[in-house]
N, C-alpha and C. Protein backbone atom coordinates (compact mmCIF):
# COMPACT_ATOMS: atom_id res chain seq x y z
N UNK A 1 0.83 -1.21 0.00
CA UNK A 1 0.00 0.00 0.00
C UNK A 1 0.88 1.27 0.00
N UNK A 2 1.81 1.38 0.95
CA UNK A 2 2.76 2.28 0.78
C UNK A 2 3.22 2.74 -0.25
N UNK A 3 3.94 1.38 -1.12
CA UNK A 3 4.43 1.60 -2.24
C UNK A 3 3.40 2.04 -3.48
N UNK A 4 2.64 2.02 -3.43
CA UNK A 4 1.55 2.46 -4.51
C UNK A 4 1.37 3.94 -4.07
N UNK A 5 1.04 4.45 -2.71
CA UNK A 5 0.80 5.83 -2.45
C UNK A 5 2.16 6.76 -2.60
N UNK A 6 3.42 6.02 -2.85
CA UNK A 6 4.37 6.56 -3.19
C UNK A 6 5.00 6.83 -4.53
N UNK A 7 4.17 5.41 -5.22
CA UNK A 7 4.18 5.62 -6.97
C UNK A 7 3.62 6.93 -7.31
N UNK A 8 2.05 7.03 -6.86
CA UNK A 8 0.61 8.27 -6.19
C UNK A 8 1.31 9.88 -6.39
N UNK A 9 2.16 9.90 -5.63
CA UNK A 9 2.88 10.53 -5.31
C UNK A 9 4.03 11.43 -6.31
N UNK A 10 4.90 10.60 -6.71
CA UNK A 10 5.67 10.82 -7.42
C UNK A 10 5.28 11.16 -8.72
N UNK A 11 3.88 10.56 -9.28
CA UNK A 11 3.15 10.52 -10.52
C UNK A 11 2.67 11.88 -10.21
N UNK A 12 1.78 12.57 -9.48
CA UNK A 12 1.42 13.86 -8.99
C UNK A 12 2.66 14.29 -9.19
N UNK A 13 3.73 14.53 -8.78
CA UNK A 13 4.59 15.44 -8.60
C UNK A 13 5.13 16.03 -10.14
N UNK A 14 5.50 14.17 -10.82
CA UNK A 14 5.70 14.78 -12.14
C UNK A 14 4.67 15.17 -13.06
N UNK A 15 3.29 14.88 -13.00
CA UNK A 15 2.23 16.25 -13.52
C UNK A 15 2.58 17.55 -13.18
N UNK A 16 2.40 17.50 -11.98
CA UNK A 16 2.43 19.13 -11.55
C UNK A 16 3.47 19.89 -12.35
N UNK A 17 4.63 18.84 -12.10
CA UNK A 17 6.23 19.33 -13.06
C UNK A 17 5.96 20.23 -14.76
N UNK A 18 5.58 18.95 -14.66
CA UNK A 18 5.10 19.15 -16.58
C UNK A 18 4.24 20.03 -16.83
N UNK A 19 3.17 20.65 -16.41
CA UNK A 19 2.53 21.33 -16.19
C UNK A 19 2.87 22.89 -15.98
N UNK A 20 3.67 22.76 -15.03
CA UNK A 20 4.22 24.11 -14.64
C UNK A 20 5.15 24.26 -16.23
N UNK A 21 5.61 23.42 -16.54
CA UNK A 21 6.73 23.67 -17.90
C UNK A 21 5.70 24.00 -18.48
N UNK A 22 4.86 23.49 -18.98
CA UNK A 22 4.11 23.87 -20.35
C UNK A 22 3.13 24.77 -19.90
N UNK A 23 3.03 25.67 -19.04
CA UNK A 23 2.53 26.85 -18.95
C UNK A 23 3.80 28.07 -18.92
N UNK A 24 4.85 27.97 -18.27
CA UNK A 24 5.99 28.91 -18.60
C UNK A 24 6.80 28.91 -20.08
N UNK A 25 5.80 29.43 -21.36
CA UNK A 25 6.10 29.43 -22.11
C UNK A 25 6.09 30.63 -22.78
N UNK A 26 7.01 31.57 -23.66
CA UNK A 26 6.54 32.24 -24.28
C UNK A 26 4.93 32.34 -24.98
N UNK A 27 4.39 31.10 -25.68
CA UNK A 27 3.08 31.89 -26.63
C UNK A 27 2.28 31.32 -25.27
N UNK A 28 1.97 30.65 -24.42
CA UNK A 28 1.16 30.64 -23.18
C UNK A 28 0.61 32.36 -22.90
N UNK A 29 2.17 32.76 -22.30
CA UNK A 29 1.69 33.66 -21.91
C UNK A 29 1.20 35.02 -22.87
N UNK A 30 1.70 34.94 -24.16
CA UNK A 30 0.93 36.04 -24.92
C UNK A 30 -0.70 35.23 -25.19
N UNK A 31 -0.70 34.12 -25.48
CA UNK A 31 -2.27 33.68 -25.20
C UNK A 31 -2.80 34.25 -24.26
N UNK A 32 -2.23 34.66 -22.76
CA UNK A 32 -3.61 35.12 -21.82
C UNK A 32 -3.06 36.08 -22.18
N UNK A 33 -2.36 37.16 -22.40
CA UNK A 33 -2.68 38.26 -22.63
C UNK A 33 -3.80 38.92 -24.14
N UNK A 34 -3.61 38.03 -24.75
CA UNK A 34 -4.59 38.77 -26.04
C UNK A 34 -5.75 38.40 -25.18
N UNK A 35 -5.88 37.26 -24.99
CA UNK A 35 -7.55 36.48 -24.43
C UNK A 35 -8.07 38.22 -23.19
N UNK A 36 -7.45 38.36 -22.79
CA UNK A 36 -7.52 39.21 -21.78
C UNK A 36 -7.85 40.56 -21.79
N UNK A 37 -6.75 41.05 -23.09
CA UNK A 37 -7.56 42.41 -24.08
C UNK A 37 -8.61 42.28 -24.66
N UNK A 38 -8.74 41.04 -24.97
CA UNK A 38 -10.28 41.24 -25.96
C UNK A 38 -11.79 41.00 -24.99
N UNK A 39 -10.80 40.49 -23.59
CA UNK A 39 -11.68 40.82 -22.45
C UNK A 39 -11.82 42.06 -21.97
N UNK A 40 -11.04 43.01 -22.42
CA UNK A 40 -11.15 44.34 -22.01
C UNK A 40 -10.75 44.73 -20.53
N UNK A 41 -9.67 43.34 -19.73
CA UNK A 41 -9.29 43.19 -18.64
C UNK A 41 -8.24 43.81 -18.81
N UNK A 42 -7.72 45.05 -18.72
CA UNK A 42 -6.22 45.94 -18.27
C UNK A 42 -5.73 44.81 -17.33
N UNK A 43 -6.29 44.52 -16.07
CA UNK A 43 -5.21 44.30 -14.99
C UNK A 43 -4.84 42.97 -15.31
N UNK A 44 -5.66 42.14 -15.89
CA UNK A 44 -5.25 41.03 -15.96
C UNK A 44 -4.17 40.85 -16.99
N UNK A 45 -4.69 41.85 -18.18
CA UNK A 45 -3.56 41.73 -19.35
C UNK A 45 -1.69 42.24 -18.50
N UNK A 46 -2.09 43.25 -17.77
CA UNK A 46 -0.93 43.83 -17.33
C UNK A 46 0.41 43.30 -16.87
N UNK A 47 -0.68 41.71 -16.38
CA UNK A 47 0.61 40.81 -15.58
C UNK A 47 1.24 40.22 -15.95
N UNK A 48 0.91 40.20 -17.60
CA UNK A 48 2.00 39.43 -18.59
C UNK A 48 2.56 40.05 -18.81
N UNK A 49 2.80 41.51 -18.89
CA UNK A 49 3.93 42.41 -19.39
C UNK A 49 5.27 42.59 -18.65
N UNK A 50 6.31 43.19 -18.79
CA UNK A 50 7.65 43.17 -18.31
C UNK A 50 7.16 44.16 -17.58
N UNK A 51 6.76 45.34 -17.57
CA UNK A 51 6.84 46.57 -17.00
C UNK A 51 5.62 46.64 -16.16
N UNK A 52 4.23 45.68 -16.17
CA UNK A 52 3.19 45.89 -15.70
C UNK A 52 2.18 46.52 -16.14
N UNK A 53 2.38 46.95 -17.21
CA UNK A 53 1.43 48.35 -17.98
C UNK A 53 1.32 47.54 -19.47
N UNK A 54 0.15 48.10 -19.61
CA UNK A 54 -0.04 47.51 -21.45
C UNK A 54 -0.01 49.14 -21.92
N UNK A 55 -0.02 48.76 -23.33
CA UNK A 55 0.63 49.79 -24.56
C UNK A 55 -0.61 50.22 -24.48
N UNK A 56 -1.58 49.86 -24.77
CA UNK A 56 -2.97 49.87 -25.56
C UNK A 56 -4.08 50.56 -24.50
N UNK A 57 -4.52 51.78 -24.70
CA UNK A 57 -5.99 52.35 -24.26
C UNK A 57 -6.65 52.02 -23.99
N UNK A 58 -7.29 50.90 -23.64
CA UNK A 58 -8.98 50.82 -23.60
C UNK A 58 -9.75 51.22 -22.67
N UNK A 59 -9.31 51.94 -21.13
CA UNK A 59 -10.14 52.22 -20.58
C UNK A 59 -11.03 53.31 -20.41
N UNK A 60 -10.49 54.21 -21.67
CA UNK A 60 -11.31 55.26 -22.64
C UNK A 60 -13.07 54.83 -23.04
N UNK A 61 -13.14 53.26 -23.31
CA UNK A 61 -14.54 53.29 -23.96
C UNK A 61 -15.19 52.81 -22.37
N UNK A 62 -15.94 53.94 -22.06
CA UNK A 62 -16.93 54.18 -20.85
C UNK A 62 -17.94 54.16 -21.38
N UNK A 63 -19.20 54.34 -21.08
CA UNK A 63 -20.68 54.75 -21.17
C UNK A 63 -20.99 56.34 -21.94
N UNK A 64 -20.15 57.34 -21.43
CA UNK A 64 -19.64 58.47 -21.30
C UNK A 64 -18.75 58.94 -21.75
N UNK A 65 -18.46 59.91 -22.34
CA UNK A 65 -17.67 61.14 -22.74
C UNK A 65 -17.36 62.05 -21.73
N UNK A 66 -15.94 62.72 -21.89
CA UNK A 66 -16.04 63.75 -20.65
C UNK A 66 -16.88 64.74 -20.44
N UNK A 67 -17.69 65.00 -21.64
CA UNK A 67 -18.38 66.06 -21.28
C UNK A 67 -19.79 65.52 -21.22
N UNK A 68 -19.91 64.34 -20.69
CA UNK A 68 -21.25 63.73 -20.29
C UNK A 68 -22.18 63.40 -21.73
N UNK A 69 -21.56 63.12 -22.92
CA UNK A 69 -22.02 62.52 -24.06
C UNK A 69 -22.73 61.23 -23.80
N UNK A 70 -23.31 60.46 -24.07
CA UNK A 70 -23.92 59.22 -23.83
C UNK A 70 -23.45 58.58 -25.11
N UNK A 71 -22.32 57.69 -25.25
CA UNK A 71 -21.66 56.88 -26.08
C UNK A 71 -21.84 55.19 -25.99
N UNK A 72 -22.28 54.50 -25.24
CA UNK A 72 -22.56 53.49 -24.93
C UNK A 72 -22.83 52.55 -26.03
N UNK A 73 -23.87 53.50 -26.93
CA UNK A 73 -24.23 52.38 -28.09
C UNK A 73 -22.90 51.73 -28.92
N UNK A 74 -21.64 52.76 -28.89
CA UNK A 74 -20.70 52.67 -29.36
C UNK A 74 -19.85 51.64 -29.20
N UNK A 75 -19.96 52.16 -27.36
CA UNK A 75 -18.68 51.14 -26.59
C UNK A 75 -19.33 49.75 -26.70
N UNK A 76 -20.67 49.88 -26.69
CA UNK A 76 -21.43 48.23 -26.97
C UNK A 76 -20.68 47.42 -27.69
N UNK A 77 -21.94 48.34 -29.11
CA UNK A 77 -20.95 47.93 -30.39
C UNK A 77 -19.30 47.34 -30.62
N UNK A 78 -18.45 47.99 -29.91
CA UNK A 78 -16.92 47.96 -30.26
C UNK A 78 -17.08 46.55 -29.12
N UNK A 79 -17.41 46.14 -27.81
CA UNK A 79 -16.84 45.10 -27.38
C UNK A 79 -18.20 43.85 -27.40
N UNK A 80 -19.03 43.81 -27.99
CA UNK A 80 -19.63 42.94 -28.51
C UNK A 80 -18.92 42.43 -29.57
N UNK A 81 -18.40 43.08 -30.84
CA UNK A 81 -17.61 42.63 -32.01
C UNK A 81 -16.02 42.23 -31.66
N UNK A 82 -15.75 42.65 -29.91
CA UNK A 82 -14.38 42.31 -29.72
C UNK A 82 -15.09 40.69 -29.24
N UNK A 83 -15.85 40.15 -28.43
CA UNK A 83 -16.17 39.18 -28.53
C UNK A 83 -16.00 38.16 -29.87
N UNK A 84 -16.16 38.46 -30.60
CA UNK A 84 -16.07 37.22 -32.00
C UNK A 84 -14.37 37.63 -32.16
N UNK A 85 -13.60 38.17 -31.94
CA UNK A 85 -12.59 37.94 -32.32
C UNK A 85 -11.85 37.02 -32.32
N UNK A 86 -10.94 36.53 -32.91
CA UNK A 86 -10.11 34.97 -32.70
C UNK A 86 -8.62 35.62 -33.26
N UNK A 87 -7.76 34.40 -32.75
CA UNK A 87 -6.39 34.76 -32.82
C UNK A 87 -5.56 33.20 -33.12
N UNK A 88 -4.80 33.21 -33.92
CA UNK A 88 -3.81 32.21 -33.98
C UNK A 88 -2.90 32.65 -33.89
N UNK A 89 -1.62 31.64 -33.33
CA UNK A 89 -0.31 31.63 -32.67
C UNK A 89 0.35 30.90 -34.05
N UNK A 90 1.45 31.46 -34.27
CA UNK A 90 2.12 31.18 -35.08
C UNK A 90 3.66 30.36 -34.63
N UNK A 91 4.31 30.11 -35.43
CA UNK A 91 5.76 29.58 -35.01
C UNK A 91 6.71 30.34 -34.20
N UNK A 92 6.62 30.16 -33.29
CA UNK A 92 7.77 30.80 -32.07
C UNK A 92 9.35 30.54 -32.42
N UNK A 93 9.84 31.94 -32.04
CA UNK A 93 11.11 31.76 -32.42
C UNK A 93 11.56 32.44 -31.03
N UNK A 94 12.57 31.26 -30.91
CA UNK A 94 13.32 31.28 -29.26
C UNK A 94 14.81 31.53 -29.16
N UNK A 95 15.27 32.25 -28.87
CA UNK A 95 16.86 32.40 -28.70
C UNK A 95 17.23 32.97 -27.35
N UNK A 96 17.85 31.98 -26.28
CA UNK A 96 17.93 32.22 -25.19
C UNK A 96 16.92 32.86 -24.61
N UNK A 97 17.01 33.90 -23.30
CA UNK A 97 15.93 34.00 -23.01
C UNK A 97 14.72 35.47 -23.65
N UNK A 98 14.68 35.36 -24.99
CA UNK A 98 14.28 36.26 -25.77
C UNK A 98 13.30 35.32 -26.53
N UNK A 99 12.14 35.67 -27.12
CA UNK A 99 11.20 34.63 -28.21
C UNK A 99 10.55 36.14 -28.89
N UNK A 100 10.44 35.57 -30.11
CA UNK A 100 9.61 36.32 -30.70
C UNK A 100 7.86 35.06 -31.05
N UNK A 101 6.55 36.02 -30.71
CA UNK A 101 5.52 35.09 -30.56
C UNK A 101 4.76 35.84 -31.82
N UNK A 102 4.54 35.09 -33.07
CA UNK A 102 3.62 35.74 -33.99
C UNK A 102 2.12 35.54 -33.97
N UNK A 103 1.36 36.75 -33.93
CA UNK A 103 -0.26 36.21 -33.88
C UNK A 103 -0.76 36.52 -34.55
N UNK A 104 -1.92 36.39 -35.08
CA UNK A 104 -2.55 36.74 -36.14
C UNK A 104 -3.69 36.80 -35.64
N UNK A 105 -5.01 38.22 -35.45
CA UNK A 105 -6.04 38.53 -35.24
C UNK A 105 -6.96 38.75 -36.62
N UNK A 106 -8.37 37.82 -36.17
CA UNK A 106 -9.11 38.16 -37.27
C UNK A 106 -10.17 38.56 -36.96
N UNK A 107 -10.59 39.70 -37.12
CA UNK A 107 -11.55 40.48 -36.53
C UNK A 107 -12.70 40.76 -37.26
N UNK A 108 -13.73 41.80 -37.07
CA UNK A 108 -14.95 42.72 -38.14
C UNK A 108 -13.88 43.89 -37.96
N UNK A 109 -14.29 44.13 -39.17
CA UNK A 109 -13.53 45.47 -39.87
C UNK A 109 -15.01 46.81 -40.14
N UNK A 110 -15.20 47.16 -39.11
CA UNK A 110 -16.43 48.27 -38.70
C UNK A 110 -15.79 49.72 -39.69
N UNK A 111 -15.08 49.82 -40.43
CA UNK A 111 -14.41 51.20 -40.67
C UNK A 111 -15.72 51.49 -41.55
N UNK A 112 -16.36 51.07 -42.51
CA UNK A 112 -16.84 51.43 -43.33
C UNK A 112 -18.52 52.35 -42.31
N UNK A 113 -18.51 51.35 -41.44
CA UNK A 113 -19.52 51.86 -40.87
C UNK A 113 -19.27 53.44 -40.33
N UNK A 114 -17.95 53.59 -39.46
CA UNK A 114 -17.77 55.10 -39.10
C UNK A 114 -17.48 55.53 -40.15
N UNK A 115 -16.91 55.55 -41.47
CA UNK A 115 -16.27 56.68 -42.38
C UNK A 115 -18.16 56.73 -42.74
N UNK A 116 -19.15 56.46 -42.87
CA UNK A 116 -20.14 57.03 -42.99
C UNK A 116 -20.63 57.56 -42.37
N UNK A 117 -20.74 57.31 -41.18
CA UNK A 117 -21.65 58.11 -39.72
C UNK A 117 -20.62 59.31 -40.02
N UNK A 118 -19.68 59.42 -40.03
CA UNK A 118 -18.49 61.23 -40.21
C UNK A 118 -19.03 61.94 -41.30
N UNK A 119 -19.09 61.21 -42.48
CA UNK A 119 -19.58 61.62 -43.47
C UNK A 119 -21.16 62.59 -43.29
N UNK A 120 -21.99 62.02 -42.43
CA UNK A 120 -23.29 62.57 -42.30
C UNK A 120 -23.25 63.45 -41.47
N UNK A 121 -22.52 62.93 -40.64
CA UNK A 121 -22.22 63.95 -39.61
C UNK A 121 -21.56 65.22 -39.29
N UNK A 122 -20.36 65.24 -40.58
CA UNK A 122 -20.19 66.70 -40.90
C UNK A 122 -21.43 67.59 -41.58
N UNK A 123 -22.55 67.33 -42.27
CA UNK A 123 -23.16 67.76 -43.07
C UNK A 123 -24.40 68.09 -41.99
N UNK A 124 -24.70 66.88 -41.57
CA UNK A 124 -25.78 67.42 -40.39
C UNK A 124 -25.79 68.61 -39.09
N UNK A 125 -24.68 68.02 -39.01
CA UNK A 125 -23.67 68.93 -37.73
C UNK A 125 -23.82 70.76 -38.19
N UNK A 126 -23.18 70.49 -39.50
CA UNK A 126 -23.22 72.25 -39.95
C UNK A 126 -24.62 72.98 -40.09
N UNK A 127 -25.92 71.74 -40.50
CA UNK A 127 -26.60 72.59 -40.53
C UNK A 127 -26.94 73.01 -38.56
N UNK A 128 -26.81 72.10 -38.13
CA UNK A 128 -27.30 72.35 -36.61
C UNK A 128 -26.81 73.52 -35.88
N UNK A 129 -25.36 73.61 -36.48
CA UNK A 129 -24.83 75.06 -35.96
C UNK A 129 -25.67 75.99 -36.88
N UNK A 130 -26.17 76.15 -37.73
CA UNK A 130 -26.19 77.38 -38.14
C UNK A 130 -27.82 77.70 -37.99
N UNK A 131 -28.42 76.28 -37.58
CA UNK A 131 -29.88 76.86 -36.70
C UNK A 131 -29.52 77.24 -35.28
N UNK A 132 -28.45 77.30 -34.66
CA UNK A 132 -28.28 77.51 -33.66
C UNK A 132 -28.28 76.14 -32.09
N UNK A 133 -28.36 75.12 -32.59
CA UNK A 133 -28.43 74.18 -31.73
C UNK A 133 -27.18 73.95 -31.13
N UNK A 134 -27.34 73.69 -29.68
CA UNK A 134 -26.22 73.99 -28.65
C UNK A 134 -25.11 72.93 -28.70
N UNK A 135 -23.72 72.57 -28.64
CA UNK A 135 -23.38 71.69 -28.44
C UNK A 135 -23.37 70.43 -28.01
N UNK A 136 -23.90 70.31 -27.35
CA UNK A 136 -24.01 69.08 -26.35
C UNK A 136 -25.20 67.97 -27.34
N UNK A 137 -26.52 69.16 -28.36
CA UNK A 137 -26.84 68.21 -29.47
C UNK A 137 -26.20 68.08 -29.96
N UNK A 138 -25.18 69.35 -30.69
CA UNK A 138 -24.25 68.43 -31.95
C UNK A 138 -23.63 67.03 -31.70
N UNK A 139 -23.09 67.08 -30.38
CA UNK A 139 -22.38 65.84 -30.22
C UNK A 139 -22.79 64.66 -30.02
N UNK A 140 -23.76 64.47 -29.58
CA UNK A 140 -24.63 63.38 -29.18
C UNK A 140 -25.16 62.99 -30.87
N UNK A 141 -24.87 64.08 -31.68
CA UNK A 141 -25.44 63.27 -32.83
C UNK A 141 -24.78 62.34 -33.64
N UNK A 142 -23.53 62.30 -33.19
CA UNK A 142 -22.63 61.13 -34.00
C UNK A 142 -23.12 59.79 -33.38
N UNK A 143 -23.79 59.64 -32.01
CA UNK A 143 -24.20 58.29 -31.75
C UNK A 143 -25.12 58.03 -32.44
N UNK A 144 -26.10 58.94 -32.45
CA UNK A 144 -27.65 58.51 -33.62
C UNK A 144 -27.48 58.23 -34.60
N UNK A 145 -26.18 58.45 -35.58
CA UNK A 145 -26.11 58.38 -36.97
C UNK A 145 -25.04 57.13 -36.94
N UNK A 146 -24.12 57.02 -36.02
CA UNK A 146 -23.46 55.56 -36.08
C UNK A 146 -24.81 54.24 -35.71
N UNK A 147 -25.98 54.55 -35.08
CA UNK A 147 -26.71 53.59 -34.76
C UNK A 147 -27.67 53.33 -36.24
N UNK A 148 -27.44 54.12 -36.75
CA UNK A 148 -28.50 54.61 -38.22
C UNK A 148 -27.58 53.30 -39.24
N UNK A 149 -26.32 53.90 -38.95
CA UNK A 149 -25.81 52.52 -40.06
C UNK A 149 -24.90 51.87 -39.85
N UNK A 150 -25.35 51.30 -38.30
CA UNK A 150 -24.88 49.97 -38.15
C UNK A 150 -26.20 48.99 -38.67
N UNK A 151 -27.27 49.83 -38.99
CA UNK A 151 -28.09 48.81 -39.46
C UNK A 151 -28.15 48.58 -41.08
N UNK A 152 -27.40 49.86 -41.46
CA UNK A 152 -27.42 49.68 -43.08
C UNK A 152 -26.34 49.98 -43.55
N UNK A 153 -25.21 49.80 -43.13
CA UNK A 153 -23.79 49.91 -43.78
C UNK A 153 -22.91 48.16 -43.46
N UNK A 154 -22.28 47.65 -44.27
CA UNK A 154 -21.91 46.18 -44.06
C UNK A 154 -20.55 46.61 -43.65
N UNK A 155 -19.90 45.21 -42.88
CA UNK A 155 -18.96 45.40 -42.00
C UNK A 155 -18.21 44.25 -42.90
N UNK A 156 -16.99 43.73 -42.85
CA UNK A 156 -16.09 43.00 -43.41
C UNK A 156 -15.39 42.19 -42.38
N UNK A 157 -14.53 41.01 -42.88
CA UNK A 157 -13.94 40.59 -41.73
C UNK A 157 -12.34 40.54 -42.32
N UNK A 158 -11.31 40.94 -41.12
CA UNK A 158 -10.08 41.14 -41.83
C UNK A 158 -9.24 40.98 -40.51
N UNK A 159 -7.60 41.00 -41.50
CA UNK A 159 -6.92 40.13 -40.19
C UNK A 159 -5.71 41.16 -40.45
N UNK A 160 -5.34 40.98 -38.91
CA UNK A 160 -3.98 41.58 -38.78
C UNK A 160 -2.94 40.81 -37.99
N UNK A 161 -1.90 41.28 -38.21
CA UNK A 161 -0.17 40.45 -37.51
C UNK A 161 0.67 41.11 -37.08
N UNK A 162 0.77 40.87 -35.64
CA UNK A 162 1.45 41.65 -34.64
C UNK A 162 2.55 40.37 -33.94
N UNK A 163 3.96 40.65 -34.09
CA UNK A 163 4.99 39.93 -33.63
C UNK A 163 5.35 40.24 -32.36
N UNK A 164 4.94 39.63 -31.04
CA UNK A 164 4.92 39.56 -29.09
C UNK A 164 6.20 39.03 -29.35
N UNK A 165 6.98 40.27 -28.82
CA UNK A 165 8.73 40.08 -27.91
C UNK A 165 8.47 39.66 -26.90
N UNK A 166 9.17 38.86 -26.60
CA UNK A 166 8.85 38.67 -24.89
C UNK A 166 10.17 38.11 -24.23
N UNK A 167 10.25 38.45 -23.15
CA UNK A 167 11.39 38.25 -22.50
C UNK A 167 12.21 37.26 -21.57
N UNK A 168 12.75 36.38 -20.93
CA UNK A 168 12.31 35.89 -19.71
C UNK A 168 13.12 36.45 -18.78
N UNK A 169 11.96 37.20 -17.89
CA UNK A 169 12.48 37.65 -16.31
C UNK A 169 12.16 36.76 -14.99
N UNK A 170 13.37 36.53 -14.59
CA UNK A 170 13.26 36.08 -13.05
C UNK A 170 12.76 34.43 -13.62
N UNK A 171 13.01 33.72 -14.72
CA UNK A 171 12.35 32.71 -15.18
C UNK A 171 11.04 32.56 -15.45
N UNK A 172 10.54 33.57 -15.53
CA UNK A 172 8.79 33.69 -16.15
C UNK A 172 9.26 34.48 -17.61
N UNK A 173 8.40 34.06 -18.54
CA UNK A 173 8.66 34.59 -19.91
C UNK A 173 7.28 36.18 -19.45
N UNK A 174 7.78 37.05 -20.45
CA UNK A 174 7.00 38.45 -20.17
C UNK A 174 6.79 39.19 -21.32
N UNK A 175 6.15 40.11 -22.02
CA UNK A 175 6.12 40.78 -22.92
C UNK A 175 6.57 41.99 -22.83
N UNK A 176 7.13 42.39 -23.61
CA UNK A 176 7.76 43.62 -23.91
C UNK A 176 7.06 44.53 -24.18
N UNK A 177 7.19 45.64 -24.28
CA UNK A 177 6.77 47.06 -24.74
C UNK A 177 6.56 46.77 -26.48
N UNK A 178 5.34 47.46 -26.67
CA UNK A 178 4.93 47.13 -28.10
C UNK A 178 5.38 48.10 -28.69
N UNK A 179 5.47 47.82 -30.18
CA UNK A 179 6.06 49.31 -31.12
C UNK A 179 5.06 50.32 -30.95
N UNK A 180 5.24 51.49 -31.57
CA UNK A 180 4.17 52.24 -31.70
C UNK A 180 2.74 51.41 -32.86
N UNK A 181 4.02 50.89 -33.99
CA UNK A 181 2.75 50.22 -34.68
C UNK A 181 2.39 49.15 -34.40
N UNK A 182 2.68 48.33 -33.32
CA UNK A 182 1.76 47.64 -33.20
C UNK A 182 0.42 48.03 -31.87
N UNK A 183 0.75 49.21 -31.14
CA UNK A 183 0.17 49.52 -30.49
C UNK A 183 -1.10 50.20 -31.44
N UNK A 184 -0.87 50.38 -32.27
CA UNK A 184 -2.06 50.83 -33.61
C UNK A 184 -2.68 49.61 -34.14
N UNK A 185 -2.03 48.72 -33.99
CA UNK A 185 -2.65 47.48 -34.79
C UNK A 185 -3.51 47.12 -33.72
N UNK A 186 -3.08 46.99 -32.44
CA UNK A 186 -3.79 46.33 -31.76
C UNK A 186 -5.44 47.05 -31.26
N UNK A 187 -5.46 48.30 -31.14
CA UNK A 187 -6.24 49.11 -30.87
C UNK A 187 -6.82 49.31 -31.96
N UNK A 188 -6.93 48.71 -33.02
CA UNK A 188 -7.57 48.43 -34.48
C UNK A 188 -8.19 47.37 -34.14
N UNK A 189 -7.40 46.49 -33.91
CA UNK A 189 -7.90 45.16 -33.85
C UNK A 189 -8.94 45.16 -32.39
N UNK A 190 -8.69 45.85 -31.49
CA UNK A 190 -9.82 45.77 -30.34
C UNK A 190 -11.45 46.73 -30.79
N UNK A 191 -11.25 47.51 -31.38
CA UNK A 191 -12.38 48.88 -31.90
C UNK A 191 -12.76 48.72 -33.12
N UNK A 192 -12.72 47.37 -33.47
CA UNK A 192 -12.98 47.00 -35.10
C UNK A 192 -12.95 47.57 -36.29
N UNK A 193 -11.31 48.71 -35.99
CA UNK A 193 -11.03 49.26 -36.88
C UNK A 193 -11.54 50.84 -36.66
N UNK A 194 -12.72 50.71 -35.84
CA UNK A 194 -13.01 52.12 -35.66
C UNK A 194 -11.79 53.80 -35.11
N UNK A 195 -11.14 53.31 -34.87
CA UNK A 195 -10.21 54.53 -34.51
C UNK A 195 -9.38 54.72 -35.62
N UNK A 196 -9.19 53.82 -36.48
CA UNK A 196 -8.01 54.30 -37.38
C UNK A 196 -9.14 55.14 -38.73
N UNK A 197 -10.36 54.13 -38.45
CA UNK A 197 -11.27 54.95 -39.61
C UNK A 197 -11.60 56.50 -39.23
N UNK A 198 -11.62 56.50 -37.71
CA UNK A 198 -12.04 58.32 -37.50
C UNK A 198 -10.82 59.06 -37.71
N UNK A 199 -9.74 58.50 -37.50
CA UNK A 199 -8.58 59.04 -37.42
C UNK A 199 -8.21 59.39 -38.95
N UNK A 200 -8.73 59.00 -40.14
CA UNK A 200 -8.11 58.99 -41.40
C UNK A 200 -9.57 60.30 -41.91
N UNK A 201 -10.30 60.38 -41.77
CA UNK A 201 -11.45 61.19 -42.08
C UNK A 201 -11.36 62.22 -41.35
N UNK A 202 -11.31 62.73 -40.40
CA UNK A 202 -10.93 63.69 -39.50
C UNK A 202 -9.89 64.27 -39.47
């Protein structure tokens, strides 16, 4: 009996072993970190990073605007469609304690939807100023007209590729500080494209 609870034993130990290895891996840990952005979890994403901090914005999409806009339909929109997102891991390349982790995000590509809501919305907007309507309508009207054609403007699906440095500190592998462009890719890839589309029209 002994000897069996000691086989028991040793068999547990080397799971646990193996286990712990095949979670201290470079693409492991960029797996919970994307899984984690597209959860819209900062803190959780944070703990994969070297520095503790992610590159990437998101705690910008609130309910709210600073000046008390009601944006919600928006922020909906943007993390409902971060929901369907998916990601594949590509071939890891390891050299001492450095890896490069390639992923590939395939997302909805929403741009077409905002470069129209801007489109209406410069035109509507001007006449509103020049009947005199106060700010706080003008602004609120880009949500009415993005809700106008998300029901009649089509969305696409498209992919992007962002290469995770990652490091190993203290024997945990970690991610590095992202480029600037991929800190654009990724914040594309979370807003379904929506920021780079306001950003190119504006």
């Amino acid at each position: 009996m002994r000897k069996q609870i000691s086989v028991l034993l040793a068999l547990t130990l080397a799971i646990t072993s193996f286990s712990g290895c095949m979670g201290n891996k470079p693409e492991n840990i960029v797996d919970k970190f994307c899984a984690s952005m597209i959860a819209f979890d900062e803190e959780a994403a944070s703990q994969y990073t070297i520095d503790g901090k992610i590159d990437v914005n998101i705690s910008y999409l609130g309910s709210t605007t600073d000046d008390g806009i009601n944006i919600e339909p928006i922020t909906n929109y943007i993390k409902e469609n971060a929901s369907k997102i998916t990601y594949e891991i590509g071939e890891v390349t390891t050299e001492s304690d450095s890896a490069v982790v390639p992923v590939q995000f395939t997302f909805v590509d929403a741009s077409p939807i905002m470069i129209a809501t801007v489109g209406d919305y410069i035109s509507q907007a001007l006449l509103l100023t020049l009947s005199g309507a106060d700010e706080a309508t003008i602004e609120a009207l880009i949500v009415t007209i993005f809700d106008e054609k998300v029901d009649t403007v089509d969305t696409t699906e498209t992919t992007a590729n962002i290469n995770f440095e990652c490091e190993k500190v203290d024997g945990d592998w970690k991610i590095a500080p992202l480029s600037e462009e991929d800190q654009e890719t990724l914040t594309a890839v979370l807003t379904c494209n929506i920021t780079n589309a306001a950003e190119s029209v504006f």
